[in-house]
Protein backbone atom coordinates (compact mmCIF):
# COMPACT_ATOMS: atom_id res chain seq x y z
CA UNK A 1 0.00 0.00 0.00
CA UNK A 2 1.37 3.26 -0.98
CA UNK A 3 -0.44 6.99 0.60
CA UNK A 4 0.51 9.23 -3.14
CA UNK A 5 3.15 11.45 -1.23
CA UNK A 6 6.10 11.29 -3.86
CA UNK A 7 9.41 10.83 -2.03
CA UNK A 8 11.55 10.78 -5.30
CA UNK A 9 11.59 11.71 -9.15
CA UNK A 10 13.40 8.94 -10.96
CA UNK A 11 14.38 9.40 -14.42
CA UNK A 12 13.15 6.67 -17.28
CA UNK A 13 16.83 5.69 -18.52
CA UNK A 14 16.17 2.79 -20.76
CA UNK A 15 13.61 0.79 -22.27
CA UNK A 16 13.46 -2.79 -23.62
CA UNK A 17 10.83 -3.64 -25.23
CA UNK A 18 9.32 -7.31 -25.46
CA UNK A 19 6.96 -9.18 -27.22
CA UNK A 20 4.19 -8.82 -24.38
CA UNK A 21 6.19 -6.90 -21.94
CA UNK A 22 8.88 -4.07 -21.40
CA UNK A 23 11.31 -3.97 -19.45
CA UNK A 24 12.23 -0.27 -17.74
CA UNK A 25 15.70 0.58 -15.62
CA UNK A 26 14.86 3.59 -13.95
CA UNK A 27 17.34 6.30 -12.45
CA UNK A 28 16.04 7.10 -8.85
CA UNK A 29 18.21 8.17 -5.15
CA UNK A 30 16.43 8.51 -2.32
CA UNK A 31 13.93 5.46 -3.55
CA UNK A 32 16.79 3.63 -3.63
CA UNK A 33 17.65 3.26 0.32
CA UNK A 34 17.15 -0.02 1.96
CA UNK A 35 15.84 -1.38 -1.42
CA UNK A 36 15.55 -4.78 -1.71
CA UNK A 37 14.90 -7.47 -4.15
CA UNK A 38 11.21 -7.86 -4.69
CA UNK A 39 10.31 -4.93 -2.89
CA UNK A 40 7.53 -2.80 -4.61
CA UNK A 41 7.62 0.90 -5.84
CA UNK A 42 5.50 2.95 -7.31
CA UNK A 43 5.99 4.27 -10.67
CA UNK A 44 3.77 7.21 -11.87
CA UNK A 45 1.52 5.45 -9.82
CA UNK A 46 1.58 1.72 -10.75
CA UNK A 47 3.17 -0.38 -8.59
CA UNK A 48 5.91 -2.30 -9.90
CA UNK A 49 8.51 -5.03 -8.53
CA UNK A 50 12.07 -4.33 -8.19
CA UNK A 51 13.44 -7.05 -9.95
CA UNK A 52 17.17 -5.83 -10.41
CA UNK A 53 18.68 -2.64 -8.36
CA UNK A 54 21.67 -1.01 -7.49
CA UNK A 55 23.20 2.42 -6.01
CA UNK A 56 21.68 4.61 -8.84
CA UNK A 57 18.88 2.60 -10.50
CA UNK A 58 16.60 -0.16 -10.44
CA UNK A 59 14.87 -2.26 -13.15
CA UNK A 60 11.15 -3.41 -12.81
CA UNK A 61 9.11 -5.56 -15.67
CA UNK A 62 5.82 -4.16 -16.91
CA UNK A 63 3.02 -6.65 -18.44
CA UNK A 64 1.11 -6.01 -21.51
CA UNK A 65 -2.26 -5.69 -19.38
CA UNK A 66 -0.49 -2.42 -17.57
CA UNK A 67 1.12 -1.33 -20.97
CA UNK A 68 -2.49 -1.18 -22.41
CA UNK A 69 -4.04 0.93 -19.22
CA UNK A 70 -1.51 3.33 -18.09
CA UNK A 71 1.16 5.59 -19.49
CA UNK A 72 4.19 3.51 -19.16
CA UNK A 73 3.70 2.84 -22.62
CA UNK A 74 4.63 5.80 -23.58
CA UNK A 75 7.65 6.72 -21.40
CA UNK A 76 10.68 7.46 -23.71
CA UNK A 77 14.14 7.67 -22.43
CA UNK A 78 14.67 10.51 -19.98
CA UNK A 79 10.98 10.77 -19.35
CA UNK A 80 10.72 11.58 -15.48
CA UNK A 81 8.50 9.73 -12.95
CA UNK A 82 6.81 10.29 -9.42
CA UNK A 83 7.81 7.76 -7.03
CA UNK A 84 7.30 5.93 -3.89
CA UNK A 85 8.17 2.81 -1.90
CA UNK A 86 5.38 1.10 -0.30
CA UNK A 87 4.27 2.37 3.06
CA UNK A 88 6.01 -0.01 6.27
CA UNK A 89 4.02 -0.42 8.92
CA UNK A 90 5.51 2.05 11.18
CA UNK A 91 5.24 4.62 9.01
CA UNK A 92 3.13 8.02 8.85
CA UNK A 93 0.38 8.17 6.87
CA UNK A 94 -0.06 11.27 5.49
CA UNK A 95 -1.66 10.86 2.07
CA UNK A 96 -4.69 8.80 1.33
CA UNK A 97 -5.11 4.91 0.17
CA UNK A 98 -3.16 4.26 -2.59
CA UNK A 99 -2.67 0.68 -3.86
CA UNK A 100 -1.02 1.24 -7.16
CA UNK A 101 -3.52 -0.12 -8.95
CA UNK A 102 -4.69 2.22 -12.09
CA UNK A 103 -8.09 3.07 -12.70
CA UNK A 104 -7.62 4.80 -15.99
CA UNK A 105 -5.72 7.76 -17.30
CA UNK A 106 -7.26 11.41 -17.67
CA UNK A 107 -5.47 14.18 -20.36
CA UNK A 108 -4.97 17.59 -19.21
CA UNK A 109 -7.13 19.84 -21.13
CA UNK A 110 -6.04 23.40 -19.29
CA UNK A 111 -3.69 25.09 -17.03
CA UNK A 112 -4.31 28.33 -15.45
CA UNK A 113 -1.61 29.85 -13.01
CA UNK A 114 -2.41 31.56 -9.77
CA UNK A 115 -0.76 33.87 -7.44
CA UNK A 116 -0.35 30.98 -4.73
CA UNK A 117 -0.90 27.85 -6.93
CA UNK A 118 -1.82 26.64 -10.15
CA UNK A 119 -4.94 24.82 -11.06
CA UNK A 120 -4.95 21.72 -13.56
CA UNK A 121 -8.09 20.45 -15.13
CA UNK A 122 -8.32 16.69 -16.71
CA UNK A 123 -10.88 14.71 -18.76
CA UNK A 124 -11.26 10.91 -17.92
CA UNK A 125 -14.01 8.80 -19.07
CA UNK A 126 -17.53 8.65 -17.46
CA UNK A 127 -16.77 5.13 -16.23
CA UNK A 128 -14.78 7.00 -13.89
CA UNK A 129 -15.99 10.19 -13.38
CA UNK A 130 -18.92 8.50 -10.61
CA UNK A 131 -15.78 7.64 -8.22
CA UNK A 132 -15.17 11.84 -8.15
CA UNK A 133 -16.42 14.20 -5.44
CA UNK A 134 -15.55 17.54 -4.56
CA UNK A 135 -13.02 17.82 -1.82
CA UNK A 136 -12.52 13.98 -2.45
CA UNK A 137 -9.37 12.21 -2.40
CA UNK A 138 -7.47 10.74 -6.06
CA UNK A 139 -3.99 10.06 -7.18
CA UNK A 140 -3.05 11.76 -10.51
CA UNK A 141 0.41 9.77 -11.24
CA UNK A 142 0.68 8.60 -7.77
CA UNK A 143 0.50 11.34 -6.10
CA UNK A 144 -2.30 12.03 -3.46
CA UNK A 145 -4.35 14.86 -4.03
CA UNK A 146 -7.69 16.95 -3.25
CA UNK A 147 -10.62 17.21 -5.93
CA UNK A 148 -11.37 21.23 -6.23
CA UNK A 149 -13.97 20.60 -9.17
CA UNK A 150 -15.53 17.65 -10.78
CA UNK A 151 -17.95 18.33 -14.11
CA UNK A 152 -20.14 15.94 -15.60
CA UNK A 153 -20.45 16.05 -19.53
CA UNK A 154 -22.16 13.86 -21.81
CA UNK A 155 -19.38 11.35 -22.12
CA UNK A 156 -16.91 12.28 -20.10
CA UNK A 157 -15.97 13.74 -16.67
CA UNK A 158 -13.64 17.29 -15.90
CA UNK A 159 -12.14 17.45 -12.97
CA UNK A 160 -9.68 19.71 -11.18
CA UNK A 161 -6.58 20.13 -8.79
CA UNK A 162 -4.33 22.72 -7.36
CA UNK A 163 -1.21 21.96 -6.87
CA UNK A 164 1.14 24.48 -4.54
CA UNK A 165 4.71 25.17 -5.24
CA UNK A 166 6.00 22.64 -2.87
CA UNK A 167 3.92 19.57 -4.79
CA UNK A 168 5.30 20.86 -8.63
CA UNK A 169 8.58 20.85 -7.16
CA UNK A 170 8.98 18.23 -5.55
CA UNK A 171 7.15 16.26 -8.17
CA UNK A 172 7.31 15.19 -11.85
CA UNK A 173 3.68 16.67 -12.08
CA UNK A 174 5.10 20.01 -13.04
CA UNK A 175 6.27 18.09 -16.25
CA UNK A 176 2.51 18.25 -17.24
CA UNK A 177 0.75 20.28 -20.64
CA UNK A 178 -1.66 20.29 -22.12
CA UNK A 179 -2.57 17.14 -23.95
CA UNK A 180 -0.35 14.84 -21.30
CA UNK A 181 -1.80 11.86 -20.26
CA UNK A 182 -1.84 10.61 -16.94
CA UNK A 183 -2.71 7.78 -14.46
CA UNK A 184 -5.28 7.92 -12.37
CA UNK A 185 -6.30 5.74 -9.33
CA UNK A 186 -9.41 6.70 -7.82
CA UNK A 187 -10.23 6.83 -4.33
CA UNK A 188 -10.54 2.51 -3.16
CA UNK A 189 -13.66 3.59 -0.34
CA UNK A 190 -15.50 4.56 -3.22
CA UNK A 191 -15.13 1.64 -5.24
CA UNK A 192 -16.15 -0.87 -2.12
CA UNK A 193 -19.13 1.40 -1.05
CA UNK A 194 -20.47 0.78 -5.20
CA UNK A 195 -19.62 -2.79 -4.69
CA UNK A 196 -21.47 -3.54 -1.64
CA UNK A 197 -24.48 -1.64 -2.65
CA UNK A 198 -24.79 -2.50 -6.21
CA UNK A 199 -24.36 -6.80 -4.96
CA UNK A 200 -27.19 -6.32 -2.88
């Protein structure tokens, strides 16, 4: 389980590509402490499996399935990432629930700065959009963060988020334009609460 506070931007620095998988060695530092074989990290949001490290990178294997439904099929070399190691059981929670597990991904449609902060709006399909409430929890590449607006349209859903100068530095979301693709997880509660009332 991860909580979508970013505690690193790694940098993508190659890319093998397989028949049905990829494999990606990413540059990283502070993600790299206490690493271990088989320990998982969050890439953009999707957690992956260390399956090779050492001082200054680590290498993970990506299906086909998550190819498909996130953006790690588009990462190019040098592309940079959010990450995060899983959260130990000691640790502080400051975030929300994050399990790595990708919903969907949105495309930024606008950008408007602001005098404190700078507000992002994203489409994502309808499919989605029912998991969004305002003031509601959702990671946008792994990284925890509040709902300011959420728009219903015919066949799709706007949402927004502003992010403060601490979060775009300290984050790869300040890499975002217009047009950029991103993962989203949406908040887990929401999904259980539509499970247990829609099975009844």
């Amino acid at each position: 389980m991860f909580t979508g506070i970013i505690t690193d931007i790694g940098r993508v620095a190659a890319i093998e590509h397989l028949p049905d998988s990829a494999r990606l060695t990413i540059t990283a530092h502070s993600a790299l402490r206490e690493l271990t074989h088989g320990a998982s990290i969050a890439v953009d949001g999707v957690c992956l499996t260390a399956a090779d490290f050492s001082a200054t990178y680590f290498v993970a294997d990506v299906m086909a399935e998550t190819l498909k439904h996130t953006t790690i099929g588009s990462y190019q070399v040098g592309t940079r990432v959010n990450l995060e190691r899983a959260l130990p059981a000691t640790g502080r929670f400051d975030g929300h629930i994050v399990q790595g597990h990708v919903d969907g991904t949105a495309e930024v449609v606008a950008i408007e700065p602001g005098e404190k902060w700078t507000n992002y709006f994203f489409q994502l399909p309808r499919r989605l959009g029912h998991y969004l409430v305002n003031k509601g929890s959702i990671a946008i590449n792994g990284t925890s963060l509040t709902l300011t607006t959420v728009t219903d349209q015919e066949d799709r859903v706007t949402f927004g988020v502003s992010l403060i100068p601490t979060t775009l530095a300290e984050t790869a979301l300040s890499d975002l334009r217009v047009g950029t693709k991103v993962n989203i997880e949406v908040d887990v509660v929401a999904k259980y609460i539509e499970r247990l009332v829609t099975s009844q």
